[in-house]
Protein backbone atom coordinates (compact mmCIF):
# COMPACT_ATOMS: atom_id res chain seq x y z
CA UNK A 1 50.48 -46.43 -26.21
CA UNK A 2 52.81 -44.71 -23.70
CA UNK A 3 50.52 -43.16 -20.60
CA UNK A 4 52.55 -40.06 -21.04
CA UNK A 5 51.01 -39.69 -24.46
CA UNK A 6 47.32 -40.16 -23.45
CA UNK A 7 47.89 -36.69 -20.73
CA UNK A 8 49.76 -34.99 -23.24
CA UNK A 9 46.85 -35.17 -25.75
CA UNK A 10 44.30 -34.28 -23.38
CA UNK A 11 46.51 -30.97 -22.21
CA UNK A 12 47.16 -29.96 -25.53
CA UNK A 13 44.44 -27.12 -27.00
CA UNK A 14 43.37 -27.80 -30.62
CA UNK A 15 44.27 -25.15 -33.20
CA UNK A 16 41.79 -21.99 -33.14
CA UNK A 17 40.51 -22.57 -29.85
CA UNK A 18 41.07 -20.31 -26.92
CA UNK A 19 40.70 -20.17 -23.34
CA UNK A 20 37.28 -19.10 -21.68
CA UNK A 21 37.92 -15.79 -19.67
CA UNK A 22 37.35 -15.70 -16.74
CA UNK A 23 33.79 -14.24 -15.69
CA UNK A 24 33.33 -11.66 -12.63
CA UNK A 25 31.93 -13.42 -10.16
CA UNK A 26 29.77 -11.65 -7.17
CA UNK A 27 32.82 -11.06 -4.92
CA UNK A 28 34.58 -9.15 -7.26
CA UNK A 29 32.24 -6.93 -7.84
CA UNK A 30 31.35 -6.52 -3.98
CA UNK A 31 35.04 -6.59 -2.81
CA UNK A 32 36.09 -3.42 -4.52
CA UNK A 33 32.98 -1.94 -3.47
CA UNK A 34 33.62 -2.82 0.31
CA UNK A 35 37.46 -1.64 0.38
CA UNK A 36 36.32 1.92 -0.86
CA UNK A 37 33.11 1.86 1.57
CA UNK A 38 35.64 0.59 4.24
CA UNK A 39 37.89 3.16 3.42
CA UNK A 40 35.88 5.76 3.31
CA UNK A 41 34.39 5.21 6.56
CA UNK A 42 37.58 4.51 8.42
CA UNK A 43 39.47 7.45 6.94
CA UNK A 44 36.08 9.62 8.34
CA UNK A 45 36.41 7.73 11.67
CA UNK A 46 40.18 8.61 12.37
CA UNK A 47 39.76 11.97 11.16
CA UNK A 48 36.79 12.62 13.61
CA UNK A 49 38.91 11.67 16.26
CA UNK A 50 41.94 13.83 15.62
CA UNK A 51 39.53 16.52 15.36
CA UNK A 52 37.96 16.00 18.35
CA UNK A 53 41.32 15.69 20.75
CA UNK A 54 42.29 19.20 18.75
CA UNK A 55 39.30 20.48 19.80
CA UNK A 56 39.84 19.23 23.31
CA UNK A 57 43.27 20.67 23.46
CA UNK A 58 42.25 24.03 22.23
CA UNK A 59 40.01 24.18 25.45
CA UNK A 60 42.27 23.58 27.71
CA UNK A 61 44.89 25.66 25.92
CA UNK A 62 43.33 28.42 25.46
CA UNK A 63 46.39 30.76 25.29
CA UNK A 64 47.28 29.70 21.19
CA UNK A 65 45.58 29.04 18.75
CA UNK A 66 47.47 26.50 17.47
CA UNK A 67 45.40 23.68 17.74
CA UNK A 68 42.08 25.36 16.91
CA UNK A 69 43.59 26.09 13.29
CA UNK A 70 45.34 22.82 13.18
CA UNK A 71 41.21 21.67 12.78
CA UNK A 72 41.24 23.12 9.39
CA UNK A 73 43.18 20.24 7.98
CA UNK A 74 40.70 17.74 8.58
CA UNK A 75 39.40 17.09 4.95
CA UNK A 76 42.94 16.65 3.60
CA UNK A 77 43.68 14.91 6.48
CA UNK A 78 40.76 12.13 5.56
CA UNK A 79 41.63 12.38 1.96
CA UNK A 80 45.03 11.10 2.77
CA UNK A 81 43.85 8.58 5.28
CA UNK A 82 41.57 7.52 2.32
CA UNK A 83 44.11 6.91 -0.46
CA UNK A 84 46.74 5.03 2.30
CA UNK A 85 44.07 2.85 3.06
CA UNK A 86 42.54 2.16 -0.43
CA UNK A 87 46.06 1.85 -1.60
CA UNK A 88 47.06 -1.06 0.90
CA UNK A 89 44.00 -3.12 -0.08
CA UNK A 90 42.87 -2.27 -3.49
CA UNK A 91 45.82 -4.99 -5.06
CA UNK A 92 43.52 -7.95 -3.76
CA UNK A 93 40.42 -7.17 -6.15
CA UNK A 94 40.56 -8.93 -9.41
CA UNK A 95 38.30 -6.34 -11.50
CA UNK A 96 40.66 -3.33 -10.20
CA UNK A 97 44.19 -5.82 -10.71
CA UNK A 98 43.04 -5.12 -14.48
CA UNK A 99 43.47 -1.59 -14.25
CA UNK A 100 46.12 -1.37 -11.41
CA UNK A 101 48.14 1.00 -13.73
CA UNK A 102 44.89 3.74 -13.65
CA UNK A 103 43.74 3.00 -10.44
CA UNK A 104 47.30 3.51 -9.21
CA UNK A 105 47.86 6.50 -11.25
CA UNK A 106 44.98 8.53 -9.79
CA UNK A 107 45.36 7.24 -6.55
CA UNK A 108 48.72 9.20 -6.19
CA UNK A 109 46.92 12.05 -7.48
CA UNK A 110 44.62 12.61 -5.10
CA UNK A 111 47.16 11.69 -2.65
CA UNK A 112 49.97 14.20 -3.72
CA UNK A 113 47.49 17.02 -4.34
CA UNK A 114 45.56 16.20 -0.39
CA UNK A 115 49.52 16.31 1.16
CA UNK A 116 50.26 19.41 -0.22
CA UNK A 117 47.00 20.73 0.85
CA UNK A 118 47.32 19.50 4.40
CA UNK A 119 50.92 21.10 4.33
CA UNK A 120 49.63 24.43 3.54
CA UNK A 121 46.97 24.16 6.24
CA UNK A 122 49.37 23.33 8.62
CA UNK A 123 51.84 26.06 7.62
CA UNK A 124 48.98 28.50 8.25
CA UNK A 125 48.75 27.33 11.14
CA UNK A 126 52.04 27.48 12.73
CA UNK A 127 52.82 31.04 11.10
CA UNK A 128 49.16 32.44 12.87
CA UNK A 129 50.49 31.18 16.02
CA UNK A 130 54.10 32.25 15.72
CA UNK A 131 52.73 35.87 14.57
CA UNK A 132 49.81 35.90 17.55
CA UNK A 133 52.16 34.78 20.32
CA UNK A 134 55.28 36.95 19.33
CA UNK A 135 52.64 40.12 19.31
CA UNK A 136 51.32 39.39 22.79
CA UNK A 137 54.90 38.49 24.43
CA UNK A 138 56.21 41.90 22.97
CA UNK A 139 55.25 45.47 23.97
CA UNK A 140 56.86 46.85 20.73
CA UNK A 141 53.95 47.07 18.49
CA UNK A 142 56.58 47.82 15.86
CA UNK A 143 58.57 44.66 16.70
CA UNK A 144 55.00 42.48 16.40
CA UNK A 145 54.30 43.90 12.59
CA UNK A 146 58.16 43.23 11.30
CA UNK A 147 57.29 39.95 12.55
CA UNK A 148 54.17 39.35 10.95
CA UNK A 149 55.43 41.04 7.79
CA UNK A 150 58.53 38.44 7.47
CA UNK A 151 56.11 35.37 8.51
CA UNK A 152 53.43 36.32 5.73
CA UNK A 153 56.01 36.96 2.99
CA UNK A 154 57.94 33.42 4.33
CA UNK A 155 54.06 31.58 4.20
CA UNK A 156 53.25 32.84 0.99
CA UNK A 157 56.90 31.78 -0.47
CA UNK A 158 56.76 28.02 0.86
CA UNK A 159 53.15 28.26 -1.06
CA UNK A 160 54.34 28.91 -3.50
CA UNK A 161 57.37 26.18 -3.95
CA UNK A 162 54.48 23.93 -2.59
CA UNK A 163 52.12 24.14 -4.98
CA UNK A 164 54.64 24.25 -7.97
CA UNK A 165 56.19 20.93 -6.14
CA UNK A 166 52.67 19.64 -6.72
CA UNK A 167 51.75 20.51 -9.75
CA UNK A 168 55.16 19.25 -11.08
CA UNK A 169 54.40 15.23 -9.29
CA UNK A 170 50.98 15.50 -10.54
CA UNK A 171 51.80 16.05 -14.26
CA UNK A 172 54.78 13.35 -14.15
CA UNK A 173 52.74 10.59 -13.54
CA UNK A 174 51.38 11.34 -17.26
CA UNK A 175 53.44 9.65 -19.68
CA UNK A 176 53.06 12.22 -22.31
CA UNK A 177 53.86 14.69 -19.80
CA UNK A 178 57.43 12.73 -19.17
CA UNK A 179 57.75 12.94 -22.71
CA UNK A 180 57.39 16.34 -23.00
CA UNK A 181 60.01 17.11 -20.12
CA UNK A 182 62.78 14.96 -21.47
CA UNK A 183 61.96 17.29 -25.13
CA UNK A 184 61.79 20.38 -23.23
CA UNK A 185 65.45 18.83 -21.13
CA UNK A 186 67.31 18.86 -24.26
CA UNK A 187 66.82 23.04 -24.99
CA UNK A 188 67.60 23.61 -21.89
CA UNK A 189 70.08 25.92 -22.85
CA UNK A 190 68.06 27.86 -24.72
CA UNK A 191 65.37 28.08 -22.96
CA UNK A 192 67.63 29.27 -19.30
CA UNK A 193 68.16 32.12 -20.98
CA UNK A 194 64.74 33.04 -22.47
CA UNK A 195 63.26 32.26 -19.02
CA UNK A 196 65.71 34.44 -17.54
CA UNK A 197 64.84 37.70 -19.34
CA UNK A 198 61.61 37.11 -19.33
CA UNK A 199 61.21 36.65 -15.48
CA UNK A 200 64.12 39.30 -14.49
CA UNK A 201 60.87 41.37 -13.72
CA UNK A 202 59.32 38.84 -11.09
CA UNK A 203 62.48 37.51 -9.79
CA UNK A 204 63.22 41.30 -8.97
CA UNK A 205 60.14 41.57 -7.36
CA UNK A 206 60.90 38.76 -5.66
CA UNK A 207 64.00 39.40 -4.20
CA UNK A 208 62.70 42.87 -3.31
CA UNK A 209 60.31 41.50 -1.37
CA UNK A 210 62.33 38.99 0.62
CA UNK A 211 64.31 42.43 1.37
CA UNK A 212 61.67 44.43 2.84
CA UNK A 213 60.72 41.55 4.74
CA UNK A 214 64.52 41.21 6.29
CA UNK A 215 65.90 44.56 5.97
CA UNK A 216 62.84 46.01 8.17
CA UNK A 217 62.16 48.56 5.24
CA UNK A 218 58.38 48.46 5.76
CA UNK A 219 56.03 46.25 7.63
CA UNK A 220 52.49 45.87 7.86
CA UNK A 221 50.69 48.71 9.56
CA UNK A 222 52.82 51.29 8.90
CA UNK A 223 51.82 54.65 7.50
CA UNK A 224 53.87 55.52 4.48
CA UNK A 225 53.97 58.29 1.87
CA UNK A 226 54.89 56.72 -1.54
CA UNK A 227 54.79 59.30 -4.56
CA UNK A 228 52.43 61.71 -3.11
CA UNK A 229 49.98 59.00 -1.64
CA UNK A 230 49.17 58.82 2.27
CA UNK A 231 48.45 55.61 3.42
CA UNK A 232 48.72 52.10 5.53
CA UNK A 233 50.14 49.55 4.60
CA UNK A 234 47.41 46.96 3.94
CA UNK A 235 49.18 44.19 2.37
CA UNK A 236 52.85 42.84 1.39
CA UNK A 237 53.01 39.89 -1.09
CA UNK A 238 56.21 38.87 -2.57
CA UNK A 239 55.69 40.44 -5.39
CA UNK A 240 53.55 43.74 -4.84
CA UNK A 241 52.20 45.67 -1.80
CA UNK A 242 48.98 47.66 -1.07
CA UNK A 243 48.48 51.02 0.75
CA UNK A 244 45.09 51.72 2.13
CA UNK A 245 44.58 55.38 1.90
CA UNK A 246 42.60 58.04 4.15
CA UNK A 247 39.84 57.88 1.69
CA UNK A 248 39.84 53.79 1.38
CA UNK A 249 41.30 53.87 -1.85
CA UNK A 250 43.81 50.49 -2.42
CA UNK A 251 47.17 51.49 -4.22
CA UNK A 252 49.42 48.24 -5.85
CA UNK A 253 52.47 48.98 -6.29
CA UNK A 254 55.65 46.60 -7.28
CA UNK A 255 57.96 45.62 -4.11
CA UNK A 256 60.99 46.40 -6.31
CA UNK A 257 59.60 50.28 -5.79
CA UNK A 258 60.95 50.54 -2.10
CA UNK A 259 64.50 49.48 -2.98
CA UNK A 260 64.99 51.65 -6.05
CA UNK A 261 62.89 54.79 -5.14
CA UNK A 262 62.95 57.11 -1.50
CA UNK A 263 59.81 56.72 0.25
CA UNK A 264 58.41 58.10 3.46
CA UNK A 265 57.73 55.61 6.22
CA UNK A 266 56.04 57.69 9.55
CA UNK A 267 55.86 54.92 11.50
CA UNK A 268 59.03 53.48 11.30
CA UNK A 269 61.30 54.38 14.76
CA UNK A 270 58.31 55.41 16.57
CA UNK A 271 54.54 56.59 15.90
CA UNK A 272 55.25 59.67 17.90
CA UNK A 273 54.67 62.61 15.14
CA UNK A 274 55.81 66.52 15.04
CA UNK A 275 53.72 68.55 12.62
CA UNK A 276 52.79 71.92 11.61
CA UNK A 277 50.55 74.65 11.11
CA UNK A 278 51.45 77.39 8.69
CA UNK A 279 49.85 80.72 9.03
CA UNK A 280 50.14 83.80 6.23
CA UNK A 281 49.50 87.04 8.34
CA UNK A 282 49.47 91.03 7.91
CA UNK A 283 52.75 92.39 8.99
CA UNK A 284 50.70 94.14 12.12
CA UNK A 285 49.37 90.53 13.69
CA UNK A 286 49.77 89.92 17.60
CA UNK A 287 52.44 87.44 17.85
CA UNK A 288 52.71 87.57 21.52
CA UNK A 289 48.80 86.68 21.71
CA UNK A 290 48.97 84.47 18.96
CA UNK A 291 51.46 82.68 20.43
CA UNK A 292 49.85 82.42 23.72
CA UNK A 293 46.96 81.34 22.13
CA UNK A 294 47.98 78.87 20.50
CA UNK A 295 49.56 77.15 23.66
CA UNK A 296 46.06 77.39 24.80
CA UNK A 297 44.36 75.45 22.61
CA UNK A 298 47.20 73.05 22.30
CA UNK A 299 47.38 72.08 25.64
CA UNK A 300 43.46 71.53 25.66
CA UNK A 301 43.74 69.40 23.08
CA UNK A 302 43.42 65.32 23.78
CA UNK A 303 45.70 64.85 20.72
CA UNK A 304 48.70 66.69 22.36
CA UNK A 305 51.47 64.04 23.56
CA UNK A 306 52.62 66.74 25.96
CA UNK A 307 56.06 67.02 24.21
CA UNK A 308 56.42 69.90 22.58
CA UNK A 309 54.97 72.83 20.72
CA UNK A 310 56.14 76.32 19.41
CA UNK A 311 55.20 79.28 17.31
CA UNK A 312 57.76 81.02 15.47
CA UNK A 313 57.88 83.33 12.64
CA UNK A 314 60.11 81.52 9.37
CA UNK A 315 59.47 83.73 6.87
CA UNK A 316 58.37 87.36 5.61
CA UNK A 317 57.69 89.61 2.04
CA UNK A 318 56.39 92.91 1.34
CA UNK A 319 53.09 92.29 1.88
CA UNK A 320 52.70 89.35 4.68
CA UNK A 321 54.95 87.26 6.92
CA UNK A 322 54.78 83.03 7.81
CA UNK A 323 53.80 82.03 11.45
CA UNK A 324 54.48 77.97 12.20
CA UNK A 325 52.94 76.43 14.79
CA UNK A 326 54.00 73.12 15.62
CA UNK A 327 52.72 70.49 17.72
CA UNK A 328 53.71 66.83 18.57
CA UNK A 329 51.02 63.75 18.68
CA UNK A 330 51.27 60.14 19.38
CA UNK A 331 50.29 58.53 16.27
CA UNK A 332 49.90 59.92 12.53
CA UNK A 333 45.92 60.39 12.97
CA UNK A 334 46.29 62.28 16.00
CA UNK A 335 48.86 64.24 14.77
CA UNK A 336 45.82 64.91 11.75
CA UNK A 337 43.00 66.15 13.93
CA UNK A 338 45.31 68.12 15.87
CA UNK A 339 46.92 70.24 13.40
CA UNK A 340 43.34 70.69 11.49
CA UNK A 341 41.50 71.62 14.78
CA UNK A 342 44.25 74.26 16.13
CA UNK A 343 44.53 75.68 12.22
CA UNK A 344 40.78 76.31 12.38
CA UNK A 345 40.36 77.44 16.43
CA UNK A 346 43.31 80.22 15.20
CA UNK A 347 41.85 81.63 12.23
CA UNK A 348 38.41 81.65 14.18
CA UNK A 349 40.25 83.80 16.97
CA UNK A 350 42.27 86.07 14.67
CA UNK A 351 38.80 86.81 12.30
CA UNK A 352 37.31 87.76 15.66
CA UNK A 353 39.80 89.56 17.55
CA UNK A 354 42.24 90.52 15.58
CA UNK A 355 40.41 90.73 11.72
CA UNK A 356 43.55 93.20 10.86
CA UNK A 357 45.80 90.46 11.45
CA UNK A 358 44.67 88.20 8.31
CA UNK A 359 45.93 88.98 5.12
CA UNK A 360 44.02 91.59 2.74
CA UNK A 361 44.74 94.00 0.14
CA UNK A 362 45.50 97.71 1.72
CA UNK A 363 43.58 100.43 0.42
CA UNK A 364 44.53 102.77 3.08
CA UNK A 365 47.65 102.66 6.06
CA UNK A 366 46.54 100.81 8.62
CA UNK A 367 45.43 102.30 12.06
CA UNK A 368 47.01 101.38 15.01
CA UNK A 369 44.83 99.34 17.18
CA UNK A 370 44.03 100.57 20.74
């Protein structure tokens, strides 16, 4: 017999049988256990630390904020840490090597959905710090809301293309998902131009609101009259903005509004107000008293920016003629309680010294009065 025959024979399997598989022993059931223990622990470990030196540099920096916020990012931080780790070490289990495909799958995941969420938090905050430094350094409130009104509208854009980014990696790593692009690749055509009548709405907003935010139309703060409503502006998104009214109502209204339609902005070149008190009196009233008056009580007034005031007379008809009194004020609000407190102190003064002077129906000429 030739030796080679003998080794052959013994190699060789016999028809039908198969061989054993092999059986999990103790360490492969402990090592995956230990990696994602380890991991766990180290990624909590590392992110502990970077949390504490923020928090050491925000005392001794005390002037931004920057690293205070920067502590916000310290879960997605660890969940990042966690997948790197878990990812480099993971390949030497056997029990996991048999579903490296799912284990890898979720894995990136976790991992693309913790970036983009540790992106976000630190695009917060940089854009808190940009907007909180820039209002300090300047002495133009004006200037500080512009700011913060193009930072918010930029935050809330990158967000945006952030979390679509996302969303987009997470559903490729589906199969079915890649599937369904490479169908949905081949109408492109079609489906451009669907897509682009059906969002010519939002990418108007859109646009509209990346104008506002550039063109300085209207910032945050300032006190605006849009189609008879008096209000703040509470809120500018890229696609809508809110006005908080005197009464605490909250009006949405589409960004695309303020380029196609006039609006009134009060705040916008200054807060500094003129405004005006109109009067309907008899023909007979004292203007020379009124008008004196008047300065009185304007000039008493805490309101008053000490620019200007006047009393004239624009207007008269058969049976009454139009006093204006106007005033000036710092801000919008002051500008308010000033024209409402001089409007009542006036009509108090004229009912009790001069009760001829209001407006009434004659019954009988009028005496002259002594």
């Amino acid at each position: 017999m030739v030796p080679g025959t003998v080794v052959g024979a013994l190699g060789a399997r016999a028809p039908g049988r198969t061989v054993p598989e092999r059986k999990a022993t103790m360490e492969d059931v402990l090592r995956p256990v230990i990696v994602f223990g380890g991991a766990i622990v180290v990624s909590f470990v590392l992110a502990w630390a970077v949390d504490r030196l923020l928090a050491r540099l925000d005392a001794r920096h005390p002037e931004t904020p920057m690293w205070g916020l920067l502590r916000r990012g310290r879960i997605p931080l660890q969940a990042v840490l966690f997948v790197a780790l878990v990812s480099g070490f993971f390949g030497s289990t056997h029990l996991i090597k048999d579903h490296r495909e799912t284990v890898d799958r979720w894995l990136t995941i976790i991992l693309i959905a913790a970036a983009a969420w540790l992106i976000l938090r630190v695009l917060a905050a940089i854009t808190e710090t940009i907007a909180t430094r820039y209002a300090g350094a300047t002495s133009d409130p004006a200037r500080g809301r512009r700011v913060r009104t193009q930072l918010t509208l930029i935050q809330r854009l990158v967000t945006t293309v952030v979390t679509v980014i996302a969303a987009a990696a997470v559903l490729l790593q589906f199969p079915g998902m890649r599937t369904f692009g490479t169908s949905m690749l081949a109408s492109a055509g079609v489906l451009g131009i669907v897509a682009g009548i059906a969002a010519q709405s939002t990418l108007g907003n859109l646009f509209a609101g990346l104008s506002i935010a550039f063109g300085d139309m209207v910032r945050i703060g300032d006190e605006v009259v849009v189609d008879g409503e008096m209000g703040t502006v509470d809120e500018i998104t890229v696609s809508y903005l809110v006005i908080l009214t005197w009464d605490e109502r909250r009006v949405t209204m589409p960004v695309s509004y303020f380029t196609s339609k006039p609006f009134e902005n009060w705040s916008r070149g200054g807060p500094q107000q003129t405004g005006t008190v109109y009067l309907q009196l008899d023909h007979a009233a004292p203007i020379a008293e009124l008008r004196a008056k008047a300065e009185e009580l304007i000039r008493a007034s805490d309101e008053w920016d000490g620019r200007n005031w006047s009393v004239v007379v624009t207007d008269s008809t058969p049976s009454s003629i139009e006093v204006r009194v106007a005033m000036t004020a710092r801000t919008s609000g002051d500008l308010w309680t000033l024209r409402c407190a001089v409007r009542e102190q006036l009509l108090t003064w004229l009912n009790e010294k001069h009760p001829y002077a209001l407006p009434g129906i004659r019954s009988i000429p009028a005496a002259k009065h002594l």
